[in-house]
Protein backbone atom coordinates (compact mmCIF):
# COMPACT_ATOMS: atom_id res chain seq x y z
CA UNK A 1 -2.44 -117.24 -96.40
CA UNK A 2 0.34 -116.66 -98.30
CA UNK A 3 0.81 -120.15 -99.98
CA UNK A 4 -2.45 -122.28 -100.05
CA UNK A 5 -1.98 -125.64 -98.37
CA UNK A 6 -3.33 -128.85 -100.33
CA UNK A 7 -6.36 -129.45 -97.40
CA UNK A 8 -7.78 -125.82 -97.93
CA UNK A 9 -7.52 -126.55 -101.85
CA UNK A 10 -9.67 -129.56 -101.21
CA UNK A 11 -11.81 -127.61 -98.83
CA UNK A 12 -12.60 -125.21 -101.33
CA UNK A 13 -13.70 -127.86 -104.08
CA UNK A 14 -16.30 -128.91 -101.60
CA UNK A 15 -17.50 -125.78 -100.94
CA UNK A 16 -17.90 -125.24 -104.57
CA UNK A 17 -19.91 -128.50 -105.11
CA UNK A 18 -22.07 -127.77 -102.53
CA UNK A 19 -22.37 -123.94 -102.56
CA UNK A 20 -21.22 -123.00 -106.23
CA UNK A 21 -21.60 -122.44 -109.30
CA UNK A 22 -19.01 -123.15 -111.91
CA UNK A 23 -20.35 -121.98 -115.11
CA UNK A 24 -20.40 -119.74 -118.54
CA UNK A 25 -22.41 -116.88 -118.76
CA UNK A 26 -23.99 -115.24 -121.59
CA UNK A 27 -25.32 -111.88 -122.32
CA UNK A 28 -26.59 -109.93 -124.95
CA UNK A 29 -26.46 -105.78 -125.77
CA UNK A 30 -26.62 -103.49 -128.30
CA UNK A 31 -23.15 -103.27 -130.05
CA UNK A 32 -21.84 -99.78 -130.20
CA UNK A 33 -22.45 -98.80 -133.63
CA UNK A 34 -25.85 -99.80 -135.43
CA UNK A 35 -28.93 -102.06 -134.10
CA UNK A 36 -27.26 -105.16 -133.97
CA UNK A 37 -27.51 -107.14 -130.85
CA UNK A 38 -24.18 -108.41 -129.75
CA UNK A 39 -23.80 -111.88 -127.45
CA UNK A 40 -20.83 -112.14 -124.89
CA UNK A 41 -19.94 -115.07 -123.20
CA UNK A 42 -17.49 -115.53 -119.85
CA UNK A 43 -16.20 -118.03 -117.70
CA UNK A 44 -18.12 -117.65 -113.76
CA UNK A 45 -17.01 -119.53 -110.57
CA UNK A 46 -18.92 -118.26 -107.77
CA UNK A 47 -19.31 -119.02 -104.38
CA UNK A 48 -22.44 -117.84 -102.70
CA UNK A 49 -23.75 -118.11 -98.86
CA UNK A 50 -25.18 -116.51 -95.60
CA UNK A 51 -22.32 -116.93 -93.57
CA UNK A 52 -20.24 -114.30 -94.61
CA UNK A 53 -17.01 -116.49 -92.53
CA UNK A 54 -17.68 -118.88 -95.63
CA UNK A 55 -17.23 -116.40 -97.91
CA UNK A 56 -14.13 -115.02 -96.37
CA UNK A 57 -12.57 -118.07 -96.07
CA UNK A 58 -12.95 -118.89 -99.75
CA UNK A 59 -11.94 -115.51 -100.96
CA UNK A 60 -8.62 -116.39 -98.92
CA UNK A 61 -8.06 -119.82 -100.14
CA UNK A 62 -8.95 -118.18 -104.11
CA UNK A 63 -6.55 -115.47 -103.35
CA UNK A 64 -3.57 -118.00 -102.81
CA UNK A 65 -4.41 -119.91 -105.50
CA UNK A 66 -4.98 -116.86 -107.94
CA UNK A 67 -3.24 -113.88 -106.61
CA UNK A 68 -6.41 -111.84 -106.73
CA UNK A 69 -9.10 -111.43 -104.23
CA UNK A 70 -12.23 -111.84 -105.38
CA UNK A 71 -14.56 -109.06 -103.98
CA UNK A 72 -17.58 -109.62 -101.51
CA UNK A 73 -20.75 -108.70 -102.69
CA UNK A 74 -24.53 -109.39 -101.12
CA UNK A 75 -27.13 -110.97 -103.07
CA UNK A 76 -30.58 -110.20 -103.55
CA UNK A 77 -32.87 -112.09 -101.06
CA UNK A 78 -36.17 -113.25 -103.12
CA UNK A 79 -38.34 -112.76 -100.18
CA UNK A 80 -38.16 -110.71 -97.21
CA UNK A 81 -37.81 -113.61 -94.39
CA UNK A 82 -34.58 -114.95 -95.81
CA UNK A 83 -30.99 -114.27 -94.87
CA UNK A 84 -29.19 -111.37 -96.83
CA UNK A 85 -26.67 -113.62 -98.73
CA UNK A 86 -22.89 -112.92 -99.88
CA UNK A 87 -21.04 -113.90 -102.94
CA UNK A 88 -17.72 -114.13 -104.36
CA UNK A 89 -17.13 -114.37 -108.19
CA UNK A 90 -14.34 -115.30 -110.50
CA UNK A 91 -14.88 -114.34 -114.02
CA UNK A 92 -11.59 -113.33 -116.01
CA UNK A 93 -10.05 -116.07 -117.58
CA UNK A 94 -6.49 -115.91 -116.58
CA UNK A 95 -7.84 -116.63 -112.72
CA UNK A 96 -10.45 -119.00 -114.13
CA UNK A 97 -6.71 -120.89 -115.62
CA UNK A 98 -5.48 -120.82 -111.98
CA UNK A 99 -8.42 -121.78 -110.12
CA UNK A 100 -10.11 -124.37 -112.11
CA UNK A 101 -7.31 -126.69 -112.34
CA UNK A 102 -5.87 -126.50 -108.55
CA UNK A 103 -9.94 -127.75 -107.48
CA UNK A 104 -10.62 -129.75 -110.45
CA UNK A 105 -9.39 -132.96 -109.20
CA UNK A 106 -11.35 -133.03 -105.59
CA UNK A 107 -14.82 -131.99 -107.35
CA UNK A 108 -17.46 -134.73 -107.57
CA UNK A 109 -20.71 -132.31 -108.52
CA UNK A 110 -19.39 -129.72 -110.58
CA UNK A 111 -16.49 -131.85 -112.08
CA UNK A 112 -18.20 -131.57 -116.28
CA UNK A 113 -18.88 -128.38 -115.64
CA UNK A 114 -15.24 -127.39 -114.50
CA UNK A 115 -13.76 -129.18 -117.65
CA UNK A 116 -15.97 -127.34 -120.28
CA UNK A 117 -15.28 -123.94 -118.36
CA UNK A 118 -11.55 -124.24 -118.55
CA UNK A 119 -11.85 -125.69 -122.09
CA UNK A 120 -14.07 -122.52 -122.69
CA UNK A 121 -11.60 -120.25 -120.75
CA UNK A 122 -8.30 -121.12 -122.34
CA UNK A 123 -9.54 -121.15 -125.45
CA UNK A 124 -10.43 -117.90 -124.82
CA UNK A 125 -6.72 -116.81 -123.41
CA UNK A 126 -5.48 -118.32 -125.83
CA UNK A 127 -6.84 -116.25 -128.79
CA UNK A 128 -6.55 -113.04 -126.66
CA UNK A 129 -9.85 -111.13 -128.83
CA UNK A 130 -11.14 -108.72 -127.31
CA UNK A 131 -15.07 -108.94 -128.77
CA UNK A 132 -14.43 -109.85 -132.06
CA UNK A 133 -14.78 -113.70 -132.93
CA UNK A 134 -15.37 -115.97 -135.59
CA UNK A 135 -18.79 -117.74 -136.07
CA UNK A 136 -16.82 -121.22 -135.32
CA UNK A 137 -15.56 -119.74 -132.04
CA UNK A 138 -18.59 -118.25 -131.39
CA UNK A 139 -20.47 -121.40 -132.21
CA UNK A 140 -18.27 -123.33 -130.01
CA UNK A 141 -18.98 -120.80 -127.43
CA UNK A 142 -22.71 -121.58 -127.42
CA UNK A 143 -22.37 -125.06 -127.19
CA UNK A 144 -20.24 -124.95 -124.32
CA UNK A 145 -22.83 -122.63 -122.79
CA UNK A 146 -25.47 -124.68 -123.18
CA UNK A 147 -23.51 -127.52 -122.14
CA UNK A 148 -23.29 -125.93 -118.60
CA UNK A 149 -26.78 -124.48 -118.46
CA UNK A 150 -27.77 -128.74 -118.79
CA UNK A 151 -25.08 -129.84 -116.28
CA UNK A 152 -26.49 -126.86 -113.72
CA UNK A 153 -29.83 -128.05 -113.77
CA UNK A 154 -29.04 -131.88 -112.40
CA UNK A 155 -29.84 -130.98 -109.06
CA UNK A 156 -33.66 -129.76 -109.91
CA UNK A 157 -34.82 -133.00 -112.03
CA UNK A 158 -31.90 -135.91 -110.56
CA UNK A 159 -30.04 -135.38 -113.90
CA UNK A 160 -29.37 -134.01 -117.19
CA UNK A 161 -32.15 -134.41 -119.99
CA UNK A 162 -30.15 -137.10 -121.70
CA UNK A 163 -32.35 -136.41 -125.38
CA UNK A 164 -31.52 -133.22 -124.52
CA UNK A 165 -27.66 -133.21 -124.70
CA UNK A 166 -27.97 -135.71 -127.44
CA UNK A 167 -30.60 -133.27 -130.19
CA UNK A 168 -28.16 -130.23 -128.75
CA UNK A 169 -24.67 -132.15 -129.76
CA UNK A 170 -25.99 -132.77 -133.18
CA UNK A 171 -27.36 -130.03 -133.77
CA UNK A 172 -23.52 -128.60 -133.84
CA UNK A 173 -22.65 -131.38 -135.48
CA UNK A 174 -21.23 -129.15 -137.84
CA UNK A 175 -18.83 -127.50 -135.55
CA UNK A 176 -15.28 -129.10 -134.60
CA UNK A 177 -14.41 -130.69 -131.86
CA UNK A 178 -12.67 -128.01 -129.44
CA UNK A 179 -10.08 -131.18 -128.45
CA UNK A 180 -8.97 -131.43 -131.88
């Protein structure tokens, strides 16, 4: 598939509301000199299924779009009677740029959560760091993170804990708007 075709484009954004995640992940280690605990954050769009002819398929349609193949990996079953289970991620931001906005206008689920990724993501390309941020980046970061971790959970209680997002907005009241 050497040039994507519009219909596989839309294909994929359904696949990706129904068996993705579109994301921003956060982790936290020991920074190389001294105790001090150091939090990373990165864009993830991942696809994730049984059928590994799903997973193929994506990775081909991704690969047109981004030039990249994203690799094939299984996933940890949770208990022994289920299906061993595939995934495909996407977690640099240059692809993230590529991807996002090809799918973005044919998803329905994962539409606020594709916005604040590729917010998060070119910000992120933009300023071309590499570990070293400041605290209103950084702050920005978390808010976008925990942004997404809200949007993700819709599908366990029918929607996002509205006093939630409002006591976690004000709370970073203090940081500027990333459209600004």
């Amino acid at each position: 598939m050497n040039t994507v075709e519009n219909g596989w484009i839309c294909w994929l954004a359904g696949i990706l509301d129904g068996e993705g995640t579109v994301s921003i992940g956060r982790s936290t280690g020991r920074a190389k000199e001294g105790y001090r605990f150091d939090t990373h954050h990165r864009s993830l769009v991942q696809v994730a299924g049984t059928d590994v002819r799903l997973i193929d398929r994506a990775s081909d349609v991704i690969e047109s779009i981004t030039g990249r193949r994203p690799r094939r990996h299984p996933v940890k079953r949770c208990k022994a009677t289920q299906k061993l289970g595939w995934a495909i991620q996407v977690t640099t931001s240059w692809e993230v740029n590529l991807l996002l906005p090809a799918v973005l206008p044919w998803l329905v689920i994962k539409h606020e959560q594709a916005d604040i990724v590729l917010s998060f993501s070119k910000r992120h390309t933009r300023s071309g760091y590499k570990g070293a941020r400041s605290q209103e980046t950084f702050d920005l970061d978390e808010l976008d993170y925990a942004r997404c971790r809200i949007l993700n959970r819709r599908g366990n209680h029918g929607g996002p804990d509205i006093d939630e997002m409002e006591r976690m907005v004000a709370s970073a009241s203090a940081v500027p708007n990333k459209e600004e």
